[in-house]
C-alpha atoms as a PDB file:
ATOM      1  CA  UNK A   1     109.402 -49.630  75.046  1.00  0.00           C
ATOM      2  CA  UNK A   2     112.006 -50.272  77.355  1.00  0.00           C
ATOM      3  CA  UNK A   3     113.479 -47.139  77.335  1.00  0.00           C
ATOM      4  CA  UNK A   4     110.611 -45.503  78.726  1.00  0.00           C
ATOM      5  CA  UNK A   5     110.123 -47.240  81.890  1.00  0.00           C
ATOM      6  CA  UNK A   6     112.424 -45.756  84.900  1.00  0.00           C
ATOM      7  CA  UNK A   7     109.581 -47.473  87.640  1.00  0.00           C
ATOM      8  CA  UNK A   8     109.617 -50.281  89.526  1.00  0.00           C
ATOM      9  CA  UNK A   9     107.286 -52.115  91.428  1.00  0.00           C
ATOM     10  CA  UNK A  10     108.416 -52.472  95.333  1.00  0.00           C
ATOM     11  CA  UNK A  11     106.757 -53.572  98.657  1.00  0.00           C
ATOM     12  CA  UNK A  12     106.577 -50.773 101.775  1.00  0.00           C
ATOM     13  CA  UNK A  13     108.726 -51.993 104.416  1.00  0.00           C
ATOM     14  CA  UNK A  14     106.296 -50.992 106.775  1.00  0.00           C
ATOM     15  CA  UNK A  15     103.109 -52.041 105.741  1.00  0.00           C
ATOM     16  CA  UNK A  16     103.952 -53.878 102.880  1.00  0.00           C
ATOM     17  CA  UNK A  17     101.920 -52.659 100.601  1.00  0.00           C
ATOM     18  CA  UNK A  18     102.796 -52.361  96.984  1.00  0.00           C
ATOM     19  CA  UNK A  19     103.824 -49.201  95.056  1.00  0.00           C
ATOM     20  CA  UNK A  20     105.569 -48.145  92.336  1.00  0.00           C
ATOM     21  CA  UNK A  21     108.990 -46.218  92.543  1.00  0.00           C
ATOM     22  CA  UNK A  22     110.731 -44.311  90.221  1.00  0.00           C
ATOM     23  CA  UNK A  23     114.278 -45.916  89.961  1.00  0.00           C
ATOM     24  CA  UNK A  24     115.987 -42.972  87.881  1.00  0.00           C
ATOM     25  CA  UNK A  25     118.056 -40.767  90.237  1.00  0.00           C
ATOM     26  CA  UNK A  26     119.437 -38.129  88.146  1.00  0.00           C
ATOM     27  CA  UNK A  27     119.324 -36.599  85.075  1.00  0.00           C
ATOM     28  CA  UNK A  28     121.016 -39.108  82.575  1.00  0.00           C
ATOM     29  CA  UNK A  29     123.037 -38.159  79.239  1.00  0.00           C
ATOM     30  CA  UNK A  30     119.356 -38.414  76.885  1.00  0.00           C
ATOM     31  CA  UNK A  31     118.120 -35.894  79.003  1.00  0.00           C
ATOM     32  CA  UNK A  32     121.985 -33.515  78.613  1.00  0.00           C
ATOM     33  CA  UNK A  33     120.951 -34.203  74.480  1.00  0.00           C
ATOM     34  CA  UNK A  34     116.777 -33.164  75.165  1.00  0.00           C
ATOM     35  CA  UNK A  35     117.643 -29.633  77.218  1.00  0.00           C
ATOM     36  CA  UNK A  36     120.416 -29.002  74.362  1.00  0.00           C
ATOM     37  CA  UNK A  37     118.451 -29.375  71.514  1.00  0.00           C
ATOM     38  CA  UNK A  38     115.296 -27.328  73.430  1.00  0.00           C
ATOM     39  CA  UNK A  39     118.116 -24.572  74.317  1.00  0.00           C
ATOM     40  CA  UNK A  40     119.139 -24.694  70.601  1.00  0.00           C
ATOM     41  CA  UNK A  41     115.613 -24.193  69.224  1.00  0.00           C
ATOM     42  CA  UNK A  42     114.795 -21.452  72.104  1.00  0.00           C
ATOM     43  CA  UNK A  43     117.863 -19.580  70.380  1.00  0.00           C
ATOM     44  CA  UNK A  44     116.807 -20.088  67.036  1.00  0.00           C
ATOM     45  CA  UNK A  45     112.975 -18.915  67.476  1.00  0.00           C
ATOM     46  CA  UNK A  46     114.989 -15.846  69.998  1.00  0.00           C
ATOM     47  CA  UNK A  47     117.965 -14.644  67.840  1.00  0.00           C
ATOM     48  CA  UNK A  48     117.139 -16.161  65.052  1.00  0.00           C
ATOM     49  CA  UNK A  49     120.429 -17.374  64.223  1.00  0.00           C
ATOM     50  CA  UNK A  50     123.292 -18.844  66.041  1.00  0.00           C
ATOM     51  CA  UNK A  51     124.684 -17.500  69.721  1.00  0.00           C
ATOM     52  CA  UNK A  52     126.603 -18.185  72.337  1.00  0.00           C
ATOM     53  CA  UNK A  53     123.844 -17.115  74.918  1.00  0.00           C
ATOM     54  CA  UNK A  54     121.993 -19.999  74.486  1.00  0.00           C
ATOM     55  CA  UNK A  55     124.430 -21.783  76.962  1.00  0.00           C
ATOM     56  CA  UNK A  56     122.868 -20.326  80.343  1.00  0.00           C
ATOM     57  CA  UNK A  57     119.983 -21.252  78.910  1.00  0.00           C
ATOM     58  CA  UNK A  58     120.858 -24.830  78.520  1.00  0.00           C
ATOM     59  CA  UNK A  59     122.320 -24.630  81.697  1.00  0.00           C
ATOM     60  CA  UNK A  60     119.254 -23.216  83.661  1.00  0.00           C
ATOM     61  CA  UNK A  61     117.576 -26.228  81.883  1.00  0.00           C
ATOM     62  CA  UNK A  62     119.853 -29.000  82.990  1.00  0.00           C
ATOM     63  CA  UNK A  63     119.588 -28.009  86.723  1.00  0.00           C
ATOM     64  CA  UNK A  64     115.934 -27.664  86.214  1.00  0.00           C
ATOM     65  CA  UNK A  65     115.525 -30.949  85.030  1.00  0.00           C
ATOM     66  CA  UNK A  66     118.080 -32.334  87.576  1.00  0.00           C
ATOM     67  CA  UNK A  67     116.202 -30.645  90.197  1.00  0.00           C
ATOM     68  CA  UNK A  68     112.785 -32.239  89.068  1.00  0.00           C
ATOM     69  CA  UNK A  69     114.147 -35.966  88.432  1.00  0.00           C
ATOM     70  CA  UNK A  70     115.289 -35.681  92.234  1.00  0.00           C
ATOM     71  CA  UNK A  71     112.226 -34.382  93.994  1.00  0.00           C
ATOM     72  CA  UNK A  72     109.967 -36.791  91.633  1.00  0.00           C
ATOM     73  CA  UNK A  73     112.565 -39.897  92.832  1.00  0.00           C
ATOM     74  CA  UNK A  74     112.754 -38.906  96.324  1.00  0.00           C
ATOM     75  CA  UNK A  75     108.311 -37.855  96.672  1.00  0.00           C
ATOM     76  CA  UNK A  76     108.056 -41.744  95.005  1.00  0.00           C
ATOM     77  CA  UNK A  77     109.752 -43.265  98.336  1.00  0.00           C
ATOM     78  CA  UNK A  78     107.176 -42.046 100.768  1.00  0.00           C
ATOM     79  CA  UNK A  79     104.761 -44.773 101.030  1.00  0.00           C
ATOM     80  CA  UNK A  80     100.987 -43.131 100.060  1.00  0.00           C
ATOM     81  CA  UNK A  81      99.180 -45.565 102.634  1.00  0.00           C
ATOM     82  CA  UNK A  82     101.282 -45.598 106.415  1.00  0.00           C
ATOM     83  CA  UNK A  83     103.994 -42.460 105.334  1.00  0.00           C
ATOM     84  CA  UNK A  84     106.896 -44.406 105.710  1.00  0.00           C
ATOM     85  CA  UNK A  85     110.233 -42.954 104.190  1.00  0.00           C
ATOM     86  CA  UNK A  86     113.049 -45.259 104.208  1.00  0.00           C
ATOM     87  CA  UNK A  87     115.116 -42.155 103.718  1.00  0.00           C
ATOM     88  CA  UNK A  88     114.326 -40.908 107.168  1.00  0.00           C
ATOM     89  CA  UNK A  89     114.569 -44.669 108.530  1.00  0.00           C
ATOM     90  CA  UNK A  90     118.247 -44.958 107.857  1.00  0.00           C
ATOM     91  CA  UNK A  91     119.190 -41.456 108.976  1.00  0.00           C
ATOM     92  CA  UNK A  92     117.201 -42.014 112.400  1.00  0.00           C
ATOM     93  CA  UNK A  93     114.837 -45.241 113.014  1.00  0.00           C
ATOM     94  CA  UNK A  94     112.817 -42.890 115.965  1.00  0.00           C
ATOM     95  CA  UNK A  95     112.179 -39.852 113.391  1.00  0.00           C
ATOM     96  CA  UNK A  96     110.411 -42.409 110.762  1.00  0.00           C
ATOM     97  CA  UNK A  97     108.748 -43.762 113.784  1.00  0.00           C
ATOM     98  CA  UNK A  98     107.067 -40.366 114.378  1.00  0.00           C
ATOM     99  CA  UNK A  99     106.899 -39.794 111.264  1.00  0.00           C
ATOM    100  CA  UNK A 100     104.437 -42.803 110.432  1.00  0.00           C
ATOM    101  CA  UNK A 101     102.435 -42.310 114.013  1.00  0.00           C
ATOM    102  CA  UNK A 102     101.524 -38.658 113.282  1.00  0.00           C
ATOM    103  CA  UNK A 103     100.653 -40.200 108.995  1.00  0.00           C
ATOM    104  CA  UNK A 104      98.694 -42.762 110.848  1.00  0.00           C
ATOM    105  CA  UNK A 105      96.848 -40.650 113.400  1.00  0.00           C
ATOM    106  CA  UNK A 106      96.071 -37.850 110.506  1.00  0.00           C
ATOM    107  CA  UNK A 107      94.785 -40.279 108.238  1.00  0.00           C
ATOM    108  CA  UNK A 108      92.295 -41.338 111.411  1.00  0.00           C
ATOM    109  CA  UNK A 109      90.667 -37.696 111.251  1.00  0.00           C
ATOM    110  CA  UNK A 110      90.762 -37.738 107.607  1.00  0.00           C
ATOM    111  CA  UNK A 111      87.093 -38.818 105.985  1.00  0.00           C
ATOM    112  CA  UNK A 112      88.718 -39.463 102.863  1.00  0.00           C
ATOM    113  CA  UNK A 113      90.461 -42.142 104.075  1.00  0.00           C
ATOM    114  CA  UNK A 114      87.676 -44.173 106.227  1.00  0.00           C
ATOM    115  CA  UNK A 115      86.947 -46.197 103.239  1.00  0.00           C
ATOM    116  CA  UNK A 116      89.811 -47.002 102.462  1.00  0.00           C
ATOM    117  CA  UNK A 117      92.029 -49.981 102.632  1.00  0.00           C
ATOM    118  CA  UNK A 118      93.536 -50.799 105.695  1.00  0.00           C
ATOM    119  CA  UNK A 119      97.589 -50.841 105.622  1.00  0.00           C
ATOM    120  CA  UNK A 120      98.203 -54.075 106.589  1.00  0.00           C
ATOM    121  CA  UNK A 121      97.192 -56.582 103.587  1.00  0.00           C
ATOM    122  CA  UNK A 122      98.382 -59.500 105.489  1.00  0.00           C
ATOM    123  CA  UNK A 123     100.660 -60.972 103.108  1.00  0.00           C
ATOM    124  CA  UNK A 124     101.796 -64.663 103.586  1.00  0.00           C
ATOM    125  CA  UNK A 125     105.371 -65.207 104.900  1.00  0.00           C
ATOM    126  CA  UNK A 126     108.150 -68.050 104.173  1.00  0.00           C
ATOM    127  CA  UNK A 127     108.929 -70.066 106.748  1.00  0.00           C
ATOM    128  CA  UNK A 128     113.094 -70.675 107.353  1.00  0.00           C
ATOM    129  CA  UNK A 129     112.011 -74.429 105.804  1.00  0.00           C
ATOM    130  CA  UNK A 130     110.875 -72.665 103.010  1.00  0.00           C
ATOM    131  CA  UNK A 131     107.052 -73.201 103.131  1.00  0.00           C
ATOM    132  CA  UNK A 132     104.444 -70.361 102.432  1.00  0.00           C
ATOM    133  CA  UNK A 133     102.236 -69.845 105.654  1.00  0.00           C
ATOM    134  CA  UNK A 134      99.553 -66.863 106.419  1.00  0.00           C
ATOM    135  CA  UNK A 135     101.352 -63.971 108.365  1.00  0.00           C
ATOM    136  CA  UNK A 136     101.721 -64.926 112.226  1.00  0.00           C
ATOM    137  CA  UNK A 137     101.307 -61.170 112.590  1.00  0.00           C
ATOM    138  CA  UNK A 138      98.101 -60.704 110.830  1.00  0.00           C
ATOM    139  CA  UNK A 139      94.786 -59.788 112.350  1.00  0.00           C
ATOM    140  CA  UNK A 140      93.273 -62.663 109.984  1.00  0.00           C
ATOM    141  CA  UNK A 141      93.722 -65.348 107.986  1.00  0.00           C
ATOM    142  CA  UNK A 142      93.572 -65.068 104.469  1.00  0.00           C
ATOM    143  CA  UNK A 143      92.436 -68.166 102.371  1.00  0.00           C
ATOM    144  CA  UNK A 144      94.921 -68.414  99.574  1.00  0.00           C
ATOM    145  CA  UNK A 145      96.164 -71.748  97.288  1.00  0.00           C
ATOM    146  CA  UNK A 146      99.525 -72.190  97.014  1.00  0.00           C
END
């Protein structure tokens, strides 16, 4: 269902990699409806009848949930293989900088990640003429039909 899906699929701007990103922002007015009618059954199972104190509860519910949508949007922008955030790149283009050398140089000492994939998956770029050639920056060629 399209109502369900609030991700999208975007490249790293660093590495280039591929990740998924939540695209909802804040709480929208099906999630207003959701906390009310949770509120309204929390009064019902509570007071067991109708009152007016159910409000802070729907309110403390709403900022939850606003709260949440936020840190799960903004935790989706870090990129999980170099630790680029372009959040930090417009505010200061030297800060992300850091930030991705000290992700880089952790990820180094970490065993977990010696396995691994390296960051750069050498995608193929478009030439200004519009033709599809291997990436001029790329430690290798890739063989791919195009």
């Amino acid at each position: 269902m399209a109502l369900f899906h609030g991700r999208e699929d975007v490249y790293c701007a660093f590495c280039k990699s591929q990740k998924k990103v939540y695209t909802k922002k804040h709480v929208s007015f099906s999630n207003y409806v959701e906390t009310f009618v949770l509120s309204v059954l929390i009064m019902f199972i509570v007071w067991e009848g109708f009152e007016f104190r159910f409000l802070p509860i729907w309110l403390s519910l709403v900022l939850i949930s606003e709260v949440l949508v936020q840190v799960r949007w903004r935790l989706a922008l870090v990129c999980k293989r170099c630790g680029f955030d372009p959040i930090i790149y417009r505010r200061s283009h030297e800060d992300a900088a850091i930030k991705v050398k000290t992700f880089l140089e952790n990820r180094k000492k970490d065993p977990s990640y010696w396995l691994s994939k390296d960051t750069n998956l050498d995608l193929p770029c478009r030439t200004p003429e519009g033709e599809i050639v291997p990436n001029p920056r790329s430690s290798k060629l890739l063989d791919f039909d195009m």
